[in-house]
Protein backbone atom coordinates (compact mmCIF):
# COMPACT_ATOMS: atom_id res chain seq x y z
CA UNK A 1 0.00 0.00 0.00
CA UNK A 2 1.66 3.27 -0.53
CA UNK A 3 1.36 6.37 1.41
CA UNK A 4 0.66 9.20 -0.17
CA UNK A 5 0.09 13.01 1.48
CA UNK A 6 -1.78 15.11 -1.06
CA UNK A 7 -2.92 18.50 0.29
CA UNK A 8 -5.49 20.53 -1.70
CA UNK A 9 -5.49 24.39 -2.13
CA UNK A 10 -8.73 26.00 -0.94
CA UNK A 11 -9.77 28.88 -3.56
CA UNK A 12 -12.16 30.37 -6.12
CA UNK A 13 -10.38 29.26 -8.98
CA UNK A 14 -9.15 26.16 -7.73
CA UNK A 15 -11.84 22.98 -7.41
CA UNK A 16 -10.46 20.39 -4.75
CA UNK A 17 -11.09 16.88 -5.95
CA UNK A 18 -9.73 13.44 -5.67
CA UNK A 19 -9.39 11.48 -2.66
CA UNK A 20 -9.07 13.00 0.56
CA UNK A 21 -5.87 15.18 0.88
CA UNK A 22 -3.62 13.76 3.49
CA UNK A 23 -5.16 10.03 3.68
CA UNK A 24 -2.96 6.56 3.13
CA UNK A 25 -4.46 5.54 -0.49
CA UNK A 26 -4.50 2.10 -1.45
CA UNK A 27 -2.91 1.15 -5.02
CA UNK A 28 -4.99 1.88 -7.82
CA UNK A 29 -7.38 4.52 -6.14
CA UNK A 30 -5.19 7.65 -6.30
CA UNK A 31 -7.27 10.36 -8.08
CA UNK A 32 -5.70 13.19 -6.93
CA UNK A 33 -5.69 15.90 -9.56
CA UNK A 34 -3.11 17.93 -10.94
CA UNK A 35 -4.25 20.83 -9.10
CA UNK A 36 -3.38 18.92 -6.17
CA UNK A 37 0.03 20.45 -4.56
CA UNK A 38 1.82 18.32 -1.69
CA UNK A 39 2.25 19.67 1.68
CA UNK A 40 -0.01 22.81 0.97
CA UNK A 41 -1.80 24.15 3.65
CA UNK A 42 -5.49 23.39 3.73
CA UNK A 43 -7.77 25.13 5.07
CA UNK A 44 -11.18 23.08 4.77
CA UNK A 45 -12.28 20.16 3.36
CA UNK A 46 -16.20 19.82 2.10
CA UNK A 47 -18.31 17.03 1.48
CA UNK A 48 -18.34 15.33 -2.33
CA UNK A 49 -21.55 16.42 -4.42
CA UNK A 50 -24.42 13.96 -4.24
CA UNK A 51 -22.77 12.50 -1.31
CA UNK A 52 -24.47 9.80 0.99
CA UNK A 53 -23.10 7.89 3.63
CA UNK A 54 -23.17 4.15 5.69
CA UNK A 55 -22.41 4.15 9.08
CA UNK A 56 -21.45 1.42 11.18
CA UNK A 57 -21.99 1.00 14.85
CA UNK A 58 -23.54 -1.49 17.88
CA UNK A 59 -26.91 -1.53 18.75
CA UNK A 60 -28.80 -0.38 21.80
CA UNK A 61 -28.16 3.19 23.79
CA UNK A 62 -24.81 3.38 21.28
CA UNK A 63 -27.17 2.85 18.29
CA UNK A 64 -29.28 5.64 19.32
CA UNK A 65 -26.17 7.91 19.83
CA UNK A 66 -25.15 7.03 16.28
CA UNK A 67 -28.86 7.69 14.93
CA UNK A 68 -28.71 11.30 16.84
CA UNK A 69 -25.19 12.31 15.44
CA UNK A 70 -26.58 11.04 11.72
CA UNK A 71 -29.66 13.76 12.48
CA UNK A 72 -27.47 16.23 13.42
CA UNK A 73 -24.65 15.79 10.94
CA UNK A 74 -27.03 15.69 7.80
CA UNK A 75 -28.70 19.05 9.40
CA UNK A 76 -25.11 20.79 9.36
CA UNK A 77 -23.89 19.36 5.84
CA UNK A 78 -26.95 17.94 3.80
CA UNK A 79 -25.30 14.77 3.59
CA UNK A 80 -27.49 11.76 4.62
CA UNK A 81 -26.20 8.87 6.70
CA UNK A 82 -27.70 5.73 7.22
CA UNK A 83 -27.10 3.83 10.28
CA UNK A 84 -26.85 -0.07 10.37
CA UNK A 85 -26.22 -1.94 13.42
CA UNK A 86 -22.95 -3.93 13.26
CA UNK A 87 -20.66 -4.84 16.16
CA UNK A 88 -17.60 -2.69 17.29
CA UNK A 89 -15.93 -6.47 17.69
CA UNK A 90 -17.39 -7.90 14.25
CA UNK A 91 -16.57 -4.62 11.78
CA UNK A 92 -13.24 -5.04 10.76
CA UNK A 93 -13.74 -8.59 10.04
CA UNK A 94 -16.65 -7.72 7.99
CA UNK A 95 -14.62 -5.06 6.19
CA UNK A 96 -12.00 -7.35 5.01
CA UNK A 97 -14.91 -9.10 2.45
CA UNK A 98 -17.38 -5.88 2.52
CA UNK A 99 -14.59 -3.49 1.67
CA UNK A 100 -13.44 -4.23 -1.82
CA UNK A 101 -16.35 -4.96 -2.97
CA UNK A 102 -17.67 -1.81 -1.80
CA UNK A 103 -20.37 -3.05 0.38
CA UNK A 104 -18.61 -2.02 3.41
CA UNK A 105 -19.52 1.37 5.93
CA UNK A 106 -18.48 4.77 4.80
CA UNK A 107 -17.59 5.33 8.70
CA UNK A 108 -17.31 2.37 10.95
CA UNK A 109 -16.80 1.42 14.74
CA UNK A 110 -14.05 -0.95 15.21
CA UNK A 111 -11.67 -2.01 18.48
CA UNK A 112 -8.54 -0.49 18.49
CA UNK A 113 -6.62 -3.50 18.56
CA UNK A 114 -7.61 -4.85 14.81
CA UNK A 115 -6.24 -1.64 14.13
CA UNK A 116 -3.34 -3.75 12.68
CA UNK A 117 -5.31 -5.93 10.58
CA UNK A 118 -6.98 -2.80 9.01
CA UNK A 119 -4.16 -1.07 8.00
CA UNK A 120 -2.40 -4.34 6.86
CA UNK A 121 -4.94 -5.19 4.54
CA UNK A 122 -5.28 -1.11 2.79
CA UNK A 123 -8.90 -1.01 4.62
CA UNK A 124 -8.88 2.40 6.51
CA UNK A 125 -7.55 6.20 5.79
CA UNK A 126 -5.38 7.57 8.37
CA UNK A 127 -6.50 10.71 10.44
CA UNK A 128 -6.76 14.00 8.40
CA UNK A 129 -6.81 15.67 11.68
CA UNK A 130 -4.22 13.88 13.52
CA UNK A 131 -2.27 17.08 14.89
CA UNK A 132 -5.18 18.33 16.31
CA UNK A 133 -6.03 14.90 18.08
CA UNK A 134 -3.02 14.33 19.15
CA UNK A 135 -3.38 17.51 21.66
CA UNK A 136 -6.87 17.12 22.41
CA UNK A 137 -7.81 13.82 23.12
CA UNK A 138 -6.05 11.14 25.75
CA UNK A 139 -2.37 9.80 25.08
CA UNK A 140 -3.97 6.80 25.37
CA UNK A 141 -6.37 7.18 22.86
CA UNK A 142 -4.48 8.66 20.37
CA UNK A 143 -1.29 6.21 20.83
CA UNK A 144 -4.27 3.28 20.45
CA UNK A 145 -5.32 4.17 17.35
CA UNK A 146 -2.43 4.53 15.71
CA UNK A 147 0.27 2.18 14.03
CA UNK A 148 3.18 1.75 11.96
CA UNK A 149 2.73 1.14 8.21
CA UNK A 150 4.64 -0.47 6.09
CA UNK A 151 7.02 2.32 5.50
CA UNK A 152 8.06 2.44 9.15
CA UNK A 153 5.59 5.82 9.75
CA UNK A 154 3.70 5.97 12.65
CA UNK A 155 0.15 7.47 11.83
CA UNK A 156 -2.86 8.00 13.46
CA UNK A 157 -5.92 6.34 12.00
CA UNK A 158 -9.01 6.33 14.27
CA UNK A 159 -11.24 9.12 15.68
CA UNK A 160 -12.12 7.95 19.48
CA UNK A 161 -14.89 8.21 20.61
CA UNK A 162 -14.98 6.71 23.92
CA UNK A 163 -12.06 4.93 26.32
CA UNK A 164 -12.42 2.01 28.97
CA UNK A 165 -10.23 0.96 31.45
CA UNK A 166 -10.51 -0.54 35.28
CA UNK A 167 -10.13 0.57 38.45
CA UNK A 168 -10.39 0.03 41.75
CA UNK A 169 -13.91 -0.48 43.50
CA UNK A 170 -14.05 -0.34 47.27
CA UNK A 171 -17.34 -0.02 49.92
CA UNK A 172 -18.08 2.75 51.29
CA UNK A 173 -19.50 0.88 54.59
CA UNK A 174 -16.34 -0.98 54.95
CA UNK A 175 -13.67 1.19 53.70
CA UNK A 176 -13.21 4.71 55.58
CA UNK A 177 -10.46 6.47 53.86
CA UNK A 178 -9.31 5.20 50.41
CA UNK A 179 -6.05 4.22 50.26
CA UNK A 180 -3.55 6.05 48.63
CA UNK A 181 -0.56 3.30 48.44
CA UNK A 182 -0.74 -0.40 48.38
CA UNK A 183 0.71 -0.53 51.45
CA UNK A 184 -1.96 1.25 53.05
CA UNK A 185 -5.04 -1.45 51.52
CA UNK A 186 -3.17 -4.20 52.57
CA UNK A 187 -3.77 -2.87 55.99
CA UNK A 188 -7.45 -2.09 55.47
CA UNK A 189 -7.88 -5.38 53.69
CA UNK A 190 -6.14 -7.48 56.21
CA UNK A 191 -8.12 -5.25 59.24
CA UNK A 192 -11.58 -5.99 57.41
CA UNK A 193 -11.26 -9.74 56.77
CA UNK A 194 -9.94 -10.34 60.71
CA UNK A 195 -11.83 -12.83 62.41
CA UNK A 196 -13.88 -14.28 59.44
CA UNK A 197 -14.60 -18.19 59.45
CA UNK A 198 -15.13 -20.74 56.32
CA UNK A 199 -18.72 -20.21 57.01
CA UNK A 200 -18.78 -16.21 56.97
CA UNK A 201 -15.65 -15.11 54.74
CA UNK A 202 -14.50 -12.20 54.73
CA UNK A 203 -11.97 -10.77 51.98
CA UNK A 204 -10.15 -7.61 51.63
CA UNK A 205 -9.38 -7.58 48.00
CA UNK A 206 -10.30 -9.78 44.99
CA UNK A 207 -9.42 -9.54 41.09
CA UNK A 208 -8.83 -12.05 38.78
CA UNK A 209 -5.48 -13.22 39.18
CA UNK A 210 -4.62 -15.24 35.94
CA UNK A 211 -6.04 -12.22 33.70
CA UNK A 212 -3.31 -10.75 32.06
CA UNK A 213 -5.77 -7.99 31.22
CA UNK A 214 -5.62 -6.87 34.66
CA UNK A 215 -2.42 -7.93 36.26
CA UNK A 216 -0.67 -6.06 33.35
CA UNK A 217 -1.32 -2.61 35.23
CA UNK A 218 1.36 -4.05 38.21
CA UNK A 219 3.83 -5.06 35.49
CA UNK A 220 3.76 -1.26 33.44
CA UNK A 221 3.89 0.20 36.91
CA UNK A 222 7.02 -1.61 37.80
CA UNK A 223 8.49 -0.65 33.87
CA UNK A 224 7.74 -3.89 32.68
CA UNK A 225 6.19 -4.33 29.58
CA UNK A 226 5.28 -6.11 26.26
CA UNK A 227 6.32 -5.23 23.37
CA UNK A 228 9.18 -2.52 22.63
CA UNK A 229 8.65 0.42 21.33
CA UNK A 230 5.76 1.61 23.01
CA UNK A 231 4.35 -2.14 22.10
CA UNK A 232 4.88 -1.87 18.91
CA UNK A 233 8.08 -3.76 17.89
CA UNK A 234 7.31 -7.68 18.60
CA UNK A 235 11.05 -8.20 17.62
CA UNK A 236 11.67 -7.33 21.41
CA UNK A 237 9.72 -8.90 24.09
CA UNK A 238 9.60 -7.57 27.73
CA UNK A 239 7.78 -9.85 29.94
CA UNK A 240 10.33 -11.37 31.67
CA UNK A 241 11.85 -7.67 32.49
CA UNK A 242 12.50 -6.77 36.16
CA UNK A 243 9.45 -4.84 36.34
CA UNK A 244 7.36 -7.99 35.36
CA UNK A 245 8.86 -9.86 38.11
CA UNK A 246 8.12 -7.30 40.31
CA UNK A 247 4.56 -7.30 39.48
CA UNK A 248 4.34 -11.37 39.99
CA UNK A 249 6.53 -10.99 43.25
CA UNK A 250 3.07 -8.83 44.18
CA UNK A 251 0.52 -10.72 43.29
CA UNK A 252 2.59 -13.71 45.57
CA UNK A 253 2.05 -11.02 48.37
CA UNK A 254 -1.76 -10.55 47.65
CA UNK A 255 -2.38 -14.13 47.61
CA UNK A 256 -0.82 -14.61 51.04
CA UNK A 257 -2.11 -11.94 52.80
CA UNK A 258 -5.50 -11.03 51.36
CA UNK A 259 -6.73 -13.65 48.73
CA UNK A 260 -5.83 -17.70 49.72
CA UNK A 261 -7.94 -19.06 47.07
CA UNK A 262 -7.30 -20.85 43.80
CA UNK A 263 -7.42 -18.75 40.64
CA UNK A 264 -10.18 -21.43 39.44
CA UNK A 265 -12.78 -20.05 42.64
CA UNK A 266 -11.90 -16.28 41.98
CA UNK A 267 -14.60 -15.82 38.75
CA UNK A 268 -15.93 -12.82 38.40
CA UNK A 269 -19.48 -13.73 39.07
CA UNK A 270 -18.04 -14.83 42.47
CA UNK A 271 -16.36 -11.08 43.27
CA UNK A 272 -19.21 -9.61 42.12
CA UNK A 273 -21.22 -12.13 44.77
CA UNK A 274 -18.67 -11.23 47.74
CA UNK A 275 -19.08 -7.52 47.33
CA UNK A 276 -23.14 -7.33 46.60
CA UNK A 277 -23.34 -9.17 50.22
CA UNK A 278 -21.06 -6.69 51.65
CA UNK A 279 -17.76 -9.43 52.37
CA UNK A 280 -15.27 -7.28 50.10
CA UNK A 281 -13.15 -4.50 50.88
CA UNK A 282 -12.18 -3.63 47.98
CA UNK A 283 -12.19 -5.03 44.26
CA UNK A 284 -10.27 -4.12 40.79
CA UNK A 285 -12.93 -3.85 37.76
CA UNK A 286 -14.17 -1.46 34.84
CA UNK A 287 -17.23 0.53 34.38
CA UNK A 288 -19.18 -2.84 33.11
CA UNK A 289 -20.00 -3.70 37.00
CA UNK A 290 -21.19 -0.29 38.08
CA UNK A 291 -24.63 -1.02 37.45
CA UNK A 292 -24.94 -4.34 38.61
CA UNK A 293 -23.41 -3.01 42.24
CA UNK A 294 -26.01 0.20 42.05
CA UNK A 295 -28.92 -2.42 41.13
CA UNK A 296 -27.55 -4.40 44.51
CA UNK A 297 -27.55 -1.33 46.69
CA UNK A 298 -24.05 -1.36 47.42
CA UNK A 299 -23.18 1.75 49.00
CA UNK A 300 -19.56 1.98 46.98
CA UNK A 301 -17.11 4.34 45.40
CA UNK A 302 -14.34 3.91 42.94
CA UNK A 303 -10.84 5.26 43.34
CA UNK A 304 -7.73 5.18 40.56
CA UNK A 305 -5.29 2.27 41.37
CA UNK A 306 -3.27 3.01 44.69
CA UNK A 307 0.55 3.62 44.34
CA UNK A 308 2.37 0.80 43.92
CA UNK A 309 6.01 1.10 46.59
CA UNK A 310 8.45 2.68 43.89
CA UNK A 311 6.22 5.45 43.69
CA UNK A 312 4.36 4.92 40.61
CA UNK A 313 0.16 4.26 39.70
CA UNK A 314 -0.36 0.82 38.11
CA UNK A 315 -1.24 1.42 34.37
CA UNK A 316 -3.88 -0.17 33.44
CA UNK A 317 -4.51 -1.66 30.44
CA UNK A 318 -7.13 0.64 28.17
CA UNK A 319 -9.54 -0.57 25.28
CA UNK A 320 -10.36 2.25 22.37
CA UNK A 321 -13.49 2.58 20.48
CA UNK A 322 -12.89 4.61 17.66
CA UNK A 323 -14.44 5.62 14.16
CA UNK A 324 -12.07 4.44 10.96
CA UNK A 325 -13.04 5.87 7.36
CA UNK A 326 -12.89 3.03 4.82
CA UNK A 327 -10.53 3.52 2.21
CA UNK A 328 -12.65 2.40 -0.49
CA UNK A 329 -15.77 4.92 0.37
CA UNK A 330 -16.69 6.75 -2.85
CA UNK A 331 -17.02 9.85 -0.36
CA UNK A 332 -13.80 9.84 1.35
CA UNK A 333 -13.82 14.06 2.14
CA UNK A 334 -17.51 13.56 3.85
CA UNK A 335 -16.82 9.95 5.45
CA UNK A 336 -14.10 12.01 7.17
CA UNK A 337 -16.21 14.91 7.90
CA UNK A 338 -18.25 12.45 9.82
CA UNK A 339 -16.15 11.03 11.93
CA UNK A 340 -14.35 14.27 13.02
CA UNK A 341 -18.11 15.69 13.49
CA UNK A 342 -19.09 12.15 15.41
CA UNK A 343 -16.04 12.64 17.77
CA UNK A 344 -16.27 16.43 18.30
CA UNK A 345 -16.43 17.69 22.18
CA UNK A 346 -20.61 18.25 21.30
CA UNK A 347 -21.23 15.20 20.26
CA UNK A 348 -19.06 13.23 22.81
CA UNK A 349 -20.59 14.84 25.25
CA UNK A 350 -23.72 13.58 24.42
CA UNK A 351 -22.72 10.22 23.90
CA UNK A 352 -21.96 9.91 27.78
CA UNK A 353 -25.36 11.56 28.27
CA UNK A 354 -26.95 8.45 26.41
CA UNK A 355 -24.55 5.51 26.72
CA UNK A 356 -22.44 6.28 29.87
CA UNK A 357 -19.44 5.40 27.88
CA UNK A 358 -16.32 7.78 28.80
CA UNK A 359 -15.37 10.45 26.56
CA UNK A 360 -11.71 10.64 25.74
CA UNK A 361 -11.46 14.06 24.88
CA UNK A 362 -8.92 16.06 27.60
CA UNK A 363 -11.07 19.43 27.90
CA UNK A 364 -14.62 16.86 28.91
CA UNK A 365 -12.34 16.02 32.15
CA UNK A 366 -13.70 19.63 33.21
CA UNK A 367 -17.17 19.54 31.75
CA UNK A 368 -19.47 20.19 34.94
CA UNK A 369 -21.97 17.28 33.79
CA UNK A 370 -18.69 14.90 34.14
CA UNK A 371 -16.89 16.24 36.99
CA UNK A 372 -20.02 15.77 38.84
CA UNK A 373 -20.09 12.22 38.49
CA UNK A 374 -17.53 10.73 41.09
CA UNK A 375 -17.78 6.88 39.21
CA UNK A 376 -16.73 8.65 35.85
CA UNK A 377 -14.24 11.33 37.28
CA UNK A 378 -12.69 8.04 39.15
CA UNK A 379 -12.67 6.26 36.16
CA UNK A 380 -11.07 9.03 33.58
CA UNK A 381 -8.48 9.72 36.16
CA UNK A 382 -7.58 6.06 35.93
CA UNK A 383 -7.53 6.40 32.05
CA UNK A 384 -4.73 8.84 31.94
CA UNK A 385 -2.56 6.46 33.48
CA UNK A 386 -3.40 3.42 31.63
CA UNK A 387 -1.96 1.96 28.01
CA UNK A 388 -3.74 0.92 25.09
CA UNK A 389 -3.50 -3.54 24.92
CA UNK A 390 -1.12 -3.43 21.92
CA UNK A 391 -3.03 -3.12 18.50
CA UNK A 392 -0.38 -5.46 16.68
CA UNK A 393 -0.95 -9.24 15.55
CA UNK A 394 1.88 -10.36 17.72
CA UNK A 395 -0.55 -9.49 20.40
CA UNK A 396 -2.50 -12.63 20.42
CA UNK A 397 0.14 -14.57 20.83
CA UNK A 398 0.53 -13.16 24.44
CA UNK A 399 -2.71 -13.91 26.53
CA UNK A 400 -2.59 -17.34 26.64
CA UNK A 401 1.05 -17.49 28.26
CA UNK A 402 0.78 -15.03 30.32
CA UNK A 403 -2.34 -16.41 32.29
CA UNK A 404 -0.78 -19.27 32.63
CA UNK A 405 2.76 -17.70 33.73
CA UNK A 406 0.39 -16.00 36.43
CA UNK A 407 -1.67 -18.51 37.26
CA UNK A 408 1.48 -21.03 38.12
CA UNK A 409 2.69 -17.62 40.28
CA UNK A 410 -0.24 -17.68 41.81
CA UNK A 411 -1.56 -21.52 42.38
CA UNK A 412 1.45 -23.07 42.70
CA UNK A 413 3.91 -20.57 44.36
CA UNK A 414 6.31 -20.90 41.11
CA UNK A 415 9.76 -18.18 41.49
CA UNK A 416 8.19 -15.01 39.26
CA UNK A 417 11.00 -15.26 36.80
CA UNK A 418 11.25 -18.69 36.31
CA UNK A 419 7.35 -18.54 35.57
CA UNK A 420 8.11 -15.51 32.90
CA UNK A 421 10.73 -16.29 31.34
CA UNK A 422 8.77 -20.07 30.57
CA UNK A 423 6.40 -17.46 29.39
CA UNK A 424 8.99 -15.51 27.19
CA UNK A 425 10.07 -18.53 24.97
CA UNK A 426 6.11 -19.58 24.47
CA UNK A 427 5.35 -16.07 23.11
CA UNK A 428 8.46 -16.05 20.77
CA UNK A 429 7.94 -19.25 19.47
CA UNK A 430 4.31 -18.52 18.43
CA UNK A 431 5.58 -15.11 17.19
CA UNK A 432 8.04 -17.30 15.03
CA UNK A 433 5.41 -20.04 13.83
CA UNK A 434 2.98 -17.18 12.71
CA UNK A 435 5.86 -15.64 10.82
CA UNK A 436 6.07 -18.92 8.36
């Protein structure tokens, strides 16, 4: 696929057509005119003549979001939209068939991390508005939607539209002061679960402890970490690093001193159980079990993720949902238009209003409608600390040795490192293998 900038000169005299200035072009499809000059400033870009659009997103309250920015965006540029309901998870599979034959979404939802697959296979335009995204909306957002192409360029390629990440969940019956430092919930946790028998347990903390989704926040916060390269170079693999064996010397500590069980009995269904009857201190989730505690009457709070001892908050991992222009739209200048208008401050704002989802725009973190809402504010704060899961292929090739490098920490007692590096040779090896 080659990348091609193509800036278009706004003026009387001048008509700007072809493909969107400043978007990757797959081969075949550049129809930039003459009139075209690179690297010219532009100042606008306007929707193609005759112009209609296919939007892509899930169904229920995020549906009706999409429906409501469709209204309002046709009111603003006469361009219709039409909204079908397909999954943030399923879309960029559904591209890979849809696009080419150009049955796919103008503007779809996808998951940040097929990002890779998208741009592999020439599916998606990279942001027009990048520069400005890249100072208004979360590091985390912006660093998940982007990738290197072929050429070795990073680029930015999705417009977010909301951010998810965990946190920690504690009740407000049981827990007086929220700690600050780990050191200071062990000693609530261990205080709380004092004195509690087989048939009335007690528990200061649970999470899932072979869920690399969630025990990667104590590897990043000891410097561990994944990939290179900000997690995107799999030719360098960091999760046998000191800061990873930090982070399973931890969880060694937690399941001593505040969670004896076997990762097998620690589901989520049972955490969620042990804090709607009031027998948990404290637990570490996402925004998904905020309304099944409020529909239990827990009387709870959430708080970012204490300090771990050097000093540092655990990063979390983050998940992206983000708009992606297809490359092979006929209306690539209005497809764009969309999604910029679709991820505006406006309309993000009124996405949380109808789907509860977090907005990762920076200036929303001072919106009075947000800051008023201590499980959002809780959350966001989080979110600035946390890391996009890597958006590579290599990626996949990760969970599955990692729970079980945890789980054998965890279970069994196995040295951290040992455990890891066991861990290290699985991942490279299946790195290698899908190389061939």
């Amino acid at each position: 696929m080659k990348l091609k900038k193509t800036m278009g000169i706004i003026a009387s005299s001048i008509l700007l057509v072809g493909l969107l200035a400043g978007c990757t072009q797959p081969k075949g499809k550049e129809k930039a005119s003459k009139e075209v000059e690179e690297n010219a400033e532009v100042k606008e870009i306007k929707p193609e003549e005759g112009a209609s659009l296919i939007l892509w997103d899930n169904g229920g309250a995020e549906a009706e979001w999409a429906n409501y920015v469709a209204e309002e965006f046709e009111k603003k540029y006469n361009v219709p939209v039409e909204v079908q309901e397909v999954s943030h998870t399923d879309a960029a599979g559904k591209l890979e068939t849809d696009g080419p034959a150009g049955l796919g979404a103008d503007v779809f939802n996808a998951a940040h991390d097929h990002l890779g697959t998208l741009v592999s296979g020439g599916l998606v335009y990279d942001n027009y508005f990048a520069d400005d995204y890249k100072k208004d909306y979360m590091d985390a957002a912006v660093k998940g939607t982007s990738f290197i192409d072929k050429d070795g360029e990073l680029k930015m390629y999705g417009f977010p539209i909301a951010i998810e990440t965990y946190a920690l969940y504690y009740n407000k019956d049981i827990v007086k002061k929220v700690p600050e430092t780990w050191d200071e919930l062990f000693e609530q946790g261990k205080q709380f679960q004092e004195g509690s028998t087989k048939k009335d347990r007690k528990y200061g903390l649970m999470m899932e402890p072979g869920n690399f989704y969630y025990t990667y926040a104590f590897m990043a916060g000891y410097g561990g970490y994944i990939f290179g390269n900000d997690n995107t170079n799999p030719e360098e693999i960091g999760i046998n690093s000191e800061g990873a064996i930090k982070s399973g010397e931890l969880m060694k500590k937690i399941h001593s001193e505040l969670l004896p069980l076997k990762k097998e009995d620690i589901t989520g269904d049972v955490i969620s159980s042990f804090f709607n009857e009031n027998k948990l201190a404290f637990r570490i989730s996402g925004p998904w079990d905020v309304k099944n505690h409020k529909d239990a009457g827990i009387n709870f709070g959430i708080a970012p993720l204490p300090k771990l001892d050097n000093g540092e908050t655990p990063k979390s991992f983050s998940g992206i949902k983000a708009y992606y222009v297809n490359s092979y739209s006929k209306y690539p200048e209005a497809a764009t238009l969309l999604a910029q208008f679709a991820s505006s401050e406006e309309m993000l704002l009124k996405r949380y209003e109808m789907t509860g989802q977090l907005p990762p725009k920076n200036s929303l973190l001072e919106n009075d409608t947000i800051k008023q809402d201590e499980v959002s504010m809780a959350f966001l704060e989080q979110a600035q600390n946390a890391v996009p899961m890597p958006n590579i292929p290599e990626m996949q090739a990760v969970w599955g040795p990692m729970e079980t490098a945890y789980t054998a920490i965890w279970n069994d007692g196995m040295d951290p490192k040992k455990a890891l590096d066991a861990a290290y040779e699985q991942i490279e090896d299946a790195i290698s293998t899908q190389k061939k």
